[in-house]
C-alpha atoms as a PDB file:
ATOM      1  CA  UNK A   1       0.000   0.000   0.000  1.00  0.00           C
ATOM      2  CA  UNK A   2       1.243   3.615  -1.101  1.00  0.00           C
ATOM      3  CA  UNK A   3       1.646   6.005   1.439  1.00  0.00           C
ATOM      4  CA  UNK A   4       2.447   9.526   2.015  1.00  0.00           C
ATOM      5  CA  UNK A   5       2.076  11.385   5.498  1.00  0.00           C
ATOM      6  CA  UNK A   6       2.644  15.286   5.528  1.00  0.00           C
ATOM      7  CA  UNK A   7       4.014  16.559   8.730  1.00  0.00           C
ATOM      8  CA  UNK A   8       4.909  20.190   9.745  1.00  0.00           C
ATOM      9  CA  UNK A   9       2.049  22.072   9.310  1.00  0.00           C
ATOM     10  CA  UNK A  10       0.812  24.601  11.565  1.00  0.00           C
ATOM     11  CA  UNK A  11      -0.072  28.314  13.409  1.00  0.00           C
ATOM     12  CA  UNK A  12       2.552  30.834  12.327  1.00  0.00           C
ATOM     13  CA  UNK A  13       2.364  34.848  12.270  1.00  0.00           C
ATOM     14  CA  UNK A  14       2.777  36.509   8.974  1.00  0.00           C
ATOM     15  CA  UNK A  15       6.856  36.518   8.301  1.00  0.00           C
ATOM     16  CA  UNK A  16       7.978  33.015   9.694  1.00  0.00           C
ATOM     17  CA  UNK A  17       8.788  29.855   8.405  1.00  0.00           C
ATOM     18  CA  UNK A  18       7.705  26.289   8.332  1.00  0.00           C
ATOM     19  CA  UNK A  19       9.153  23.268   7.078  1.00  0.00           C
ATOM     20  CA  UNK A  20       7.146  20.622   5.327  1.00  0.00           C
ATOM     21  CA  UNK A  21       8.423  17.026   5.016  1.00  0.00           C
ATOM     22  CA  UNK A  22       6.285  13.940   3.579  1.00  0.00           C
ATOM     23  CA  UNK A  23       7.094  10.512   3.968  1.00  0.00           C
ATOM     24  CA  UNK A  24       6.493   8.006   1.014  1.00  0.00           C
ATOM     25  CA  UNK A  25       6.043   4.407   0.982  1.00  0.00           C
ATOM     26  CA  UNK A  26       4.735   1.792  -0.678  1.00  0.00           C
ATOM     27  CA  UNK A  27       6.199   3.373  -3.929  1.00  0.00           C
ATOM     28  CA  UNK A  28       9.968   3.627  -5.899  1.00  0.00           C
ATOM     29  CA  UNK A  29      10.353   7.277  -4.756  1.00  0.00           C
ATOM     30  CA  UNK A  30      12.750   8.250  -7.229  1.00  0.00           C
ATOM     31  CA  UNK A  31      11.095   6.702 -10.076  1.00  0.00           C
ATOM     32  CA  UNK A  32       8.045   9.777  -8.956  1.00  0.00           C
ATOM     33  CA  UNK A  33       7.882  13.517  -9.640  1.00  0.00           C
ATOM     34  CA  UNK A  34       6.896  15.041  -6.592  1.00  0.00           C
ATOM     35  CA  UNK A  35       5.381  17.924  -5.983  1.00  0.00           C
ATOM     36  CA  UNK A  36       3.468  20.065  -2.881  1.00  0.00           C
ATOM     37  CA  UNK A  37       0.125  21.557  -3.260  1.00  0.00           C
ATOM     38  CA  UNK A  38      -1.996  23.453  -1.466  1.00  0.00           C
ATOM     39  CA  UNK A  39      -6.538  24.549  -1.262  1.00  0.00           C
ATOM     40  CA  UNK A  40      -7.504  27.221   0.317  1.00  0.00           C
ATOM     41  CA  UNK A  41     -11.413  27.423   1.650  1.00  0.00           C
ATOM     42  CA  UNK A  42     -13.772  27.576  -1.105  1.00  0.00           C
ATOM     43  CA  UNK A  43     -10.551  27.723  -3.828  1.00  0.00           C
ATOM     44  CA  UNK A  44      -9.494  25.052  -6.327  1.00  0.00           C
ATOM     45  CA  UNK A  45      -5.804  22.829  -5.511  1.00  0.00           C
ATOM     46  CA  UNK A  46      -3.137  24.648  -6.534  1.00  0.00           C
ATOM     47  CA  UNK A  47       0.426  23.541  -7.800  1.00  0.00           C
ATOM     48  CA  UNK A  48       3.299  25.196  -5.413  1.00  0.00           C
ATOM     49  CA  UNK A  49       6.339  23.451  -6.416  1.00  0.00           C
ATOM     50  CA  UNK A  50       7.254  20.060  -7.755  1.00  0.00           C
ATOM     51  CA  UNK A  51      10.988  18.649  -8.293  1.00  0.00           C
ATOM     52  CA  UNK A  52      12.090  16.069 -10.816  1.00  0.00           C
ATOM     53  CA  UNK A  53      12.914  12.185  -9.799  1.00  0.00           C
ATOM     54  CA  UNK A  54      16.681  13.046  -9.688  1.00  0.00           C
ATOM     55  CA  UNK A  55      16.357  16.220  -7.748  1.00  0.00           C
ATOM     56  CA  UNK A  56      17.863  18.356 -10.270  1.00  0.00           C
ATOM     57  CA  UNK A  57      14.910  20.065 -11.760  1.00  0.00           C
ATOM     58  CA  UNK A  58      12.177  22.093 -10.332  1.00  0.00           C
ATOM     59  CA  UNK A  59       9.014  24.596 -10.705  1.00  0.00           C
ATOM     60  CA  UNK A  60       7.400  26.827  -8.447  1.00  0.00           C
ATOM     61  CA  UNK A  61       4.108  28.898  -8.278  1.00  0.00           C
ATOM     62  CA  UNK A  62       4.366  32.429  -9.003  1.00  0.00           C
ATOM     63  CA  UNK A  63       2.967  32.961  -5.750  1.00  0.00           C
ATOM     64  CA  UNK A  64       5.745  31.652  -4.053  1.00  0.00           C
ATOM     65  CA  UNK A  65       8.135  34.474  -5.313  1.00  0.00           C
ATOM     66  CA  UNK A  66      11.420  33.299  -4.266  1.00  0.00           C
ATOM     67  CA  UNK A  67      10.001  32.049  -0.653  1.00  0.00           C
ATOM     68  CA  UNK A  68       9.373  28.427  -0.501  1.00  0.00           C
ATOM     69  CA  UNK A  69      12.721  26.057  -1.487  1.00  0.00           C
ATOM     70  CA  UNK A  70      11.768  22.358  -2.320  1.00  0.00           C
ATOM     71  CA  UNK A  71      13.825  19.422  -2.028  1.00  0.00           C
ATOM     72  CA  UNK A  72      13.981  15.532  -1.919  1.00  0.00           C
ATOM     73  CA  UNK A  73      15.870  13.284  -0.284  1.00  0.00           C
ATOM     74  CA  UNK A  74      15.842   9.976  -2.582  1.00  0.00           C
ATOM     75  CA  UNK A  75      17.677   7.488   0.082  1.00  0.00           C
ATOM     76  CA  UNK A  76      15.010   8.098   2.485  1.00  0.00           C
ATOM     77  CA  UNK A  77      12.168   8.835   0.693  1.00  0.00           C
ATOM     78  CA  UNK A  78      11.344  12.378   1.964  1.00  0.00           C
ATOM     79  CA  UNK A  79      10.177  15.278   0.023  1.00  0.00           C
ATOM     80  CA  UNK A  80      10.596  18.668   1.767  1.00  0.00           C
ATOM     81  CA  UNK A  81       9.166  22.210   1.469  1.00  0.00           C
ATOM     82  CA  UNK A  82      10.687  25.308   3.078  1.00  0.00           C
ATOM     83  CA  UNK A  83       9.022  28.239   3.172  1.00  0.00           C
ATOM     84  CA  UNK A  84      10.224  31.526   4.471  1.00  0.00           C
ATOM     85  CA  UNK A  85       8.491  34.665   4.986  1.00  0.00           C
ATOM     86  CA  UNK A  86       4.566  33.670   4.936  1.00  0.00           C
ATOM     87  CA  UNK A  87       1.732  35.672   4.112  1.00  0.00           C
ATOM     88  CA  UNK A  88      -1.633  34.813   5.174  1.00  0.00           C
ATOM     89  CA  UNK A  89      -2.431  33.832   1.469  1.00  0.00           C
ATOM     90  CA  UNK A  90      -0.186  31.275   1.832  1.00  0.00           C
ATOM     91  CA  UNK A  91      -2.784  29.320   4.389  1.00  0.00           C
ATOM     92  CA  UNK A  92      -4.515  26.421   3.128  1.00  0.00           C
ATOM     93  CA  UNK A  93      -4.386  22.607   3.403  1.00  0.00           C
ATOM     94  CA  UNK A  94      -0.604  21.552   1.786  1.00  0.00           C
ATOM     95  CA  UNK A  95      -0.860  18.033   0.049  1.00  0.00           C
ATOM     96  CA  UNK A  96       2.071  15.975  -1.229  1.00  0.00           C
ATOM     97  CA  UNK A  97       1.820  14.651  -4.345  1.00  0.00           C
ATOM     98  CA  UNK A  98       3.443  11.588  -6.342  1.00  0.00           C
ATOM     99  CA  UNK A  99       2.820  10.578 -10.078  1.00  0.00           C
ATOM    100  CA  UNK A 100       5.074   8.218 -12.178  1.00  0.00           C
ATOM    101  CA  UNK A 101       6.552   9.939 -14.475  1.00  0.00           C
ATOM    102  CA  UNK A 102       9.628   7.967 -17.299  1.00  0.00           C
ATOM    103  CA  UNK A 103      12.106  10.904 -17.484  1.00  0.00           C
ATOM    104  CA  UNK A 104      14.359  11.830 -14.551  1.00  0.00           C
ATOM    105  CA  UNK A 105      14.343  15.495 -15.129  1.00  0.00           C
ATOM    106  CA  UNK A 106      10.545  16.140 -16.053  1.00  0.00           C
ATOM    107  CA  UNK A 107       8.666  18.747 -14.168  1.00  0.00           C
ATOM    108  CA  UNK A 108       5.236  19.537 -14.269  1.00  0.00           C
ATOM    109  CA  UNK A 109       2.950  21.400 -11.936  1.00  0.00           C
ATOM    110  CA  UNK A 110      -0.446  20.847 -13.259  1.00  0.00           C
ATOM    111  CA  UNK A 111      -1.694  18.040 -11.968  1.00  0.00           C
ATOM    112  CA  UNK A 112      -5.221  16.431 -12.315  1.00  0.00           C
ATOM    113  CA  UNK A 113      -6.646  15.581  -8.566  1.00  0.00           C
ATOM    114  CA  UNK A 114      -7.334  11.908  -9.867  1.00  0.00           C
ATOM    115  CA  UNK A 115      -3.728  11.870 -10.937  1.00  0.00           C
ATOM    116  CA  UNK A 116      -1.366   9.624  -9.259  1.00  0.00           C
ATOM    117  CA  UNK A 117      -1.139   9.811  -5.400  1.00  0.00           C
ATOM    118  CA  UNK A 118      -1.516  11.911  -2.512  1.00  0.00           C
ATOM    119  CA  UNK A 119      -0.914  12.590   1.033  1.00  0.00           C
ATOM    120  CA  UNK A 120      -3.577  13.396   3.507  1.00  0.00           C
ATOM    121  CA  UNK A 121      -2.987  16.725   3.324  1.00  0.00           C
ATOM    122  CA  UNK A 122      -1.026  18.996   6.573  1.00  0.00           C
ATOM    123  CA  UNK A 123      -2.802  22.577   7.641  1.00  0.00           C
ATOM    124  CA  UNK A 124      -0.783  25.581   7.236  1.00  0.00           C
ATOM    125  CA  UNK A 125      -2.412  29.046   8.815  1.00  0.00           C
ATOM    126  CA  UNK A 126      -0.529  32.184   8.267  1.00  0.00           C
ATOM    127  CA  UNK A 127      -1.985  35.165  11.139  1.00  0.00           C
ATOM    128  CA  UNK A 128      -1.739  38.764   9.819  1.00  0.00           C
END
């Protein structure tokens, strides 16, 4: 059974930082894009980041602006979001994503919901 577990999520005031990790198992990480995404209340999932199977390659949101640094750790199958100075648009529920993808370096951020798998999701809430 595939599994990914978000952890890290949390209360912060507008300016700090959070780190996001998710677990995998059940899967051959590095044979998966991954990527972090994130629905606010009442907004469709959104596409933050992603990074390619080998690490080497990644995207980000526009909204992120330079904030949020992505990363993956292949020999213990941990993806990992760092964000820096948060704004309360950043809140919203941040899910960890995993689709199969053939090429190491492919990146992608838009993602159909019914497309591959995902974690159950870890609540970030930014206070003005």
């Amino acid at each position: 059974q595939v599994q990914l577990v978000e952890v890290g999520g949390g209360l912060v005031q507008e300016g700090g930082s959070l780190r996001l990790s998710c677990t995998a198992s059940g899967l051959p990480f590095d044979e998966y894009l991954m990527g972090w995404f994130r629905q606010a209340p009442g907004q469709e999932r959104e596409g933050i980041s992603c990074i390619s199977r080998n690490g080497e390659r990644t995207l980000y949101a526009a909204s992120v602006g330079g904030r949020f640094t992505i990363s993956r750790d292949n020999a213990k199958n941990i993806l990992t979001l760092q964000m820096s100075s948060l704004k309360p648009e950043d809140t919203g529920m941040y899910y960890c994503a995993a689709v199969r993808v053939a090429a190491r370096d492919y990146v992608y951020l838009v993602w159909p919901t019914t497309t591959g798998y995902w974690g159950q999701g870890t609540q970030v809430t930014v206070s003005a």
